[in-house]
N, C-alpha and C. Protein backbone atom coordinates (compact mmCIF):
# COMPACT_ATOMS: atom_id res chain seq x y z
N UNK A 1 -26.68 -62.31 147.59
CA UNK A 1 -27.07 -61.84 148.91
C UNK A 1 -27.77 -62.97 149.67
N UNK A 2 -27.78 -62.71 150.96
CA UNK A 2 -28.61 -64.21 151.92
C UNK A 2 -29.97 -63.81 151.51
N UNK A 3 -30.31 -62.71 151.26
CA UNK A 3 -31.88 -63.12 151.64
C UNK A 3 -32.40 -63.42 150.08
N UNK A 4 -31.38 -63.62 148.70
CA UNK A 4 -32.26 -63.75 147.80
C UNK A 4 -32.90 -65.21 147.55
N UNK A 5 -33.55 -65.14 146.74
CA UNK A 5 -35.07 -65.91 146.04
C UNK A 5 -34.59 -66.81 145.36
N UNK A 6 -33.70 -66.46 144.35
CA UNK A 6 -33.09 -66.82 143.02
C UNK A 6 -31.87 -67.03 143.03
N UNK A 7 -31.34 -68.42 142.84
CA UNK A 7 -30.25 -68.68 142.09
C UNK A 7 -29.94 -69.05 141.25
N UNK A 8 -28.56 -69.26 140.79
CA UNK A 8 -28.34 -70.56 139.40
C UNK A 8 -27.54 -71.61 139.41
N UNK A 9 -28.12 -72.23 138.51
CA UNK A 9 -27.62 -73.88 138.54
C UNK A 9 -27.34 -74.08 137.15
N UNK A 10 -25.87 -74.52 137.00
CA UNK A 10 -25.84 -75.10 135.87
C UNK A 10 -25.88 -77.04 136.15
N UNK A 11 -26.67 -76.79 134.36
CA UNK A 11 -27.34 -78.04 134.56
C UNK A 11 -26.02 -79.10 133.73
N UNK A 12 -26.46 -80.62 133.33
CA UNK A 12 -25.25 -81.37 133.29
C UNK A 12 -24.64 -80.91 131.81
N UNK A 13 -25.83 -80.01 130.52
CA UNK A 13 -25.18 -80.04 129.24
C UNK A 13 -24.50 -78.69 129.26
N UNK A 14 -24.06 -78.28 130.27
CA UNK A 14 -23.30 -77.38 130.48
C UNK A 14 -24.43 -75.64 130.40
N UNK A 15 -25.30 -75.66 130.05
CA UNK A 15 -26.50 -74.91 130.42
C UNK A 15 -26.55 -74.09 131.80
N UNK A 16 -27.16 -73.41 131.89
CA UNK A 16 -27.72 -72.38 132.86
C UNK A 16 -29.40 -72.42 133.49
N UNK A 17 -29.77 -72.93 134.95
CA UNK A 17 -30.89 -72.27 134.51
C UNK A 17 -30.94 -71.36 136.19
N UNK A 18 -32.15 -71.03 136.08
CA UNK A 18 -32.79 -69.67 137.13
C UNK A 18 -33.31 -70.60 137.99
N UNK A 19 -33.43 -70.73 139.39
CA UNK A 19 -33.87 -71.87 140.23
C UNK A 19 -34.34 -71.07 141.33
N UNK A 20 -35.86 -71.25 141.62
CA UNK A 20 -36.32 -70.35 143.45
C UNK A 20 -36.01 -71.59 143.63
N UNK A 21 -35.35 -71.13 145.21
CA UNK A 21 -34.65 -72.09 146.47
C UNK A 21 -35.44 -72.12 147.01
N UNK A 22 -36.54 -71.86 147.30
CA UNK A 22 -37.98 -72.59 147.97
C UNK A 22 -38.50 -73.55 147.27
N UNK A 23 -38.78 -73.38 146.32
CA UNK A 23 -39.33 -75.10 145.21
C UNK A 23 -37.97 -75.48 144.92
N UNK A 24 -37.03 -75.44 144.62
CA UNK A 24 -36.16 -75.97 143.74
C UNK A 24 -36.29 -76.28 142.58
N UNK A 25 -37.22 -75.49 141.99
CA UNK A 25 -37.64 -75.32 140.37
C UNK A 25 -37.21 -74.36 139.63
N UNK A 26 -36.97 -74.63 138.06
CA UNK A 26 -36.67 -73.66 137.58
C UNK A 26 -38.09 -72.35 137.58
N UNK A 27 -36.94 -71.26 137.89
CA UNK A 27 -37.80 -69.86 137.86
C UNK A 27 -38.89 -69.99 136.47
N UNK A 28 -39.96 -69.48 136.25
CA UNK A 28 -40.94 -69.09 135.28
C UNK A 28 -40.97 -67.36 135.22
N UNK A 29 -40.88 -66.84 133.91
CA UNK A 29 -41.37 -65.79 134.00
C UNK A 29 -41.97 -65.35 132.66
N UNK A 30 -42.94 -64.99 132.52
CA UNK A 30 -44.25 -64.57 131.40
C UNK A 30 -44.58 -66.36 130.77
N UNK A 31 -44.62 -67.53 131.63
CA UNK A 31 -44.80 -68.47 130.95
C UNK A 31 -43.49 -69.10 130.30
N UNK A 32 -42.38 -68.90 130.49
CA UNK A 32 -40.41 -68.88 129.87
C UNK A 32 -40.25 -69.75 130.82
N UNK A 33 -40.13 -70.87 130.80
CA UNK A 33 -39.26 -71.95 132.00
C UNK A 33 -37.69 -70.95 131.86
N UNK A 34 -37.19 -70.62 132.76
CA UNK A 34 -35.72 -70.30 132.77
C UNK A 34 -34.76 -71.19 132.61
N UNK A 35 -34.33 -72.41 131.38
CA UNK A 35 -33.57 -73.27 131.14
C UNK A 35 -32.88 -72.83 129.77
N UNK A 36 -32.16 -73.60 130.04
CA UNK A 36 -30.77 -73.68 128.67
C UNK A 36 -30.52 -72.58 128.57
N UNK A 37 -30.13 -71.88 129.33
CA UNK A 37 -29.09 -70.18 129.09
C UNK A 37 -27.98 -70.41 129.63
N UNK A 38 -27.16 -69.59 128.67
CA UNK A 38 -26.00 -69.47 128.89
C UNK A 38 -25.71 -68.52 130.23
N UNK A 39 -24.53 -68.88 130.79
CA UNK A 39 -23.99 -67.95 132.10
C UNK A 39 -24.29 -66.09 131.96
N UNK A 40 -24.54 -65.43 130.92
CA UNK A 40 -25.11 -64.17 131.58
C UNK A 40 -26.07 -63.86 131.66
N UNK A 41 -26.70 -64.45 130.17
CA UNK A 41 -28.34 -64.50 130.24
C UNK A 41 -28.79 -64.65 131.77
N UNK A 42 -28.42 -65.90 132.03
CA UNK A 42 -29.32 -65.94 133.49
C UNK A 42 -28.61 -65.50 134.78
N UNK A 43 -27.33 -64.80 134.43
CA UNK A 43 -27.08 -63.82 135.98
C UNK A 43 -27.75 -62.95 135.57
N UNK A 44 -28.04 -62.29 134.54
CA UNK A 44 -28.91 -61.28 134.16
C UNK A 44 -30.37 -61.39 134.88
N UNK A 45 -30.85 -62.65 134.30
CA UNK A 45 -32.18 -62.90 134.94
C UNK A 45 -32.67 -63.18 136.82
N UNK A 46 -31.24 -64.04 136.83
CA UNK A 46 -31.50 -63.96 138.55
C UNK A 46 -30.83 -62.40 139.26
N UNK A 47 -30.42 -61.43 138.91
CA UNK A 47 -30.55 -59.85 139.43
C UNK A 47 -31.86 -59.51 139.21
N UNK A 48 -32.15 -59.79 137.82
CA UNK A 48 -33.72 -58.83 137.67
C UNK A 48 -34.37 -59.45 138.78
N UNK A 49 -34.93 -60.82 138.74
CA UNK A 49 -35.96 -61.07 139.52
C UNK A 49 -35.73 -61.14 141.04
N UNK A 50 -34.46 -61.00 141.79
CA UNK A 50 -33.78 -61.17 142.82
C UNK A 50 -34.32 -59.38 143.05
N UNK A 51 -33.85 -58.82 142.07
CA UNK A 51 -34.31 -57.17 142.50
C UNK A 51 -35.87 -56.78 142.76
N UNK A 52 -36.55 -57.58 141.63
CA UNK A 52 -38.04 -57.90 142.08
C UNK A 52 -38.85 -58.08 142.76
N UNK A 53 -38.01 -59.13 143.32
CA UNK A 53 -38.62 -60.28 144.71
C UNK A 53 -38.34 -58.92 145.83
N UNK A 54 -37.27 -58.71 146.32
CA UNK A 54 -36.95 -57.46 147.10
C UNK A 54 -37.99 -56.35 147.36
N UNK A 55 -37.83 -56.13 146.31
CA UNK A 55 -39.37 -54.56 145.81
C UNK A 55 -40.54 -55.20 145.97
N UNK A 56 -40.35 -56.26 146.17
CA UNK A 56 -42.35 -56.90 146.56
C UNK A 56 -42.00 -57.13 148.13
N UNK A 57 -40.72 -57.25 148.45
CA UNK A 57 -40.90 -57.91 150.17
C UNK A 57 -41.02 -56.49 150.96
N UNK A 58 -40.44 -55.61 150.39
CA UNK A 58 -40.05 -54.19 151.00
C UNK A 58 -41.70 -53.63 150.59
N UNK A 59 -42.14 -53.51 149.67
CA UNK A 59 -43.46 -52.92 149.76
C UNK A 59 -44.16 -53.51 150.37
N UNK A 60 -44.79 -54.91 151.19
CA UNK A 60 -45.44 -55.56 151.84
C UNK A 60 -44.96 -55.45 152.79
N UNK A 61 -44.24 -55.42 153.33
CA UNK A 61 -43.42 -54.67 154.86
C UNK A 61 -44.05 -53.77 155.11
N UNK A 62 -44.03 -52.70 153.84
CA UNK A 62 -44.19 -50.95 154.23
C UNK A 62 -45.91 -51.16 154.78
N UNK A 63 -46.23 -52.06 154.55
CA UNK A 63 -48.39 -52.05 154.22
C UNK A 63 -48.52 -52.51 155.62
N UNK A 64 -47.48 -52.99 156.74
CA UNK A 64 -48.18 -53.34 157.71
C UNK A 64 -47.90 -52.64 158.72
């Protein structure tokens, strides 16, 4: 979708990782750099947190 947070990048050893397009860093989550996954692991991970990010922009919307 345009407005998400999260994408992926595979990296050169043929790897996966989770990347916010505002830093251009790999995603973190509980302290987990999001690197070296394979292609579902991390479509898996960029929906969850893409669904996440959403549910935090939509509830901070609703508060103003």
């Amino acid at each position: 979708m345009p407005d998400d947070r999260y994408t992926l990048r595979k990296d050169p050893d043929g790897t996966w990782s989770v990347v916010d397009i505002f830093s251009d860093l790999p995603a973190v989550v509980h302290n987990q750099v999001m690197i070296l996954m394979d292609v579902e692991e991390a479509e898996e991970v960029v929906h969850l947190l893409n669904g996440l990010d959403r549910a935090k922009r939509v509830a901070a919307a609703t508060r103003h």
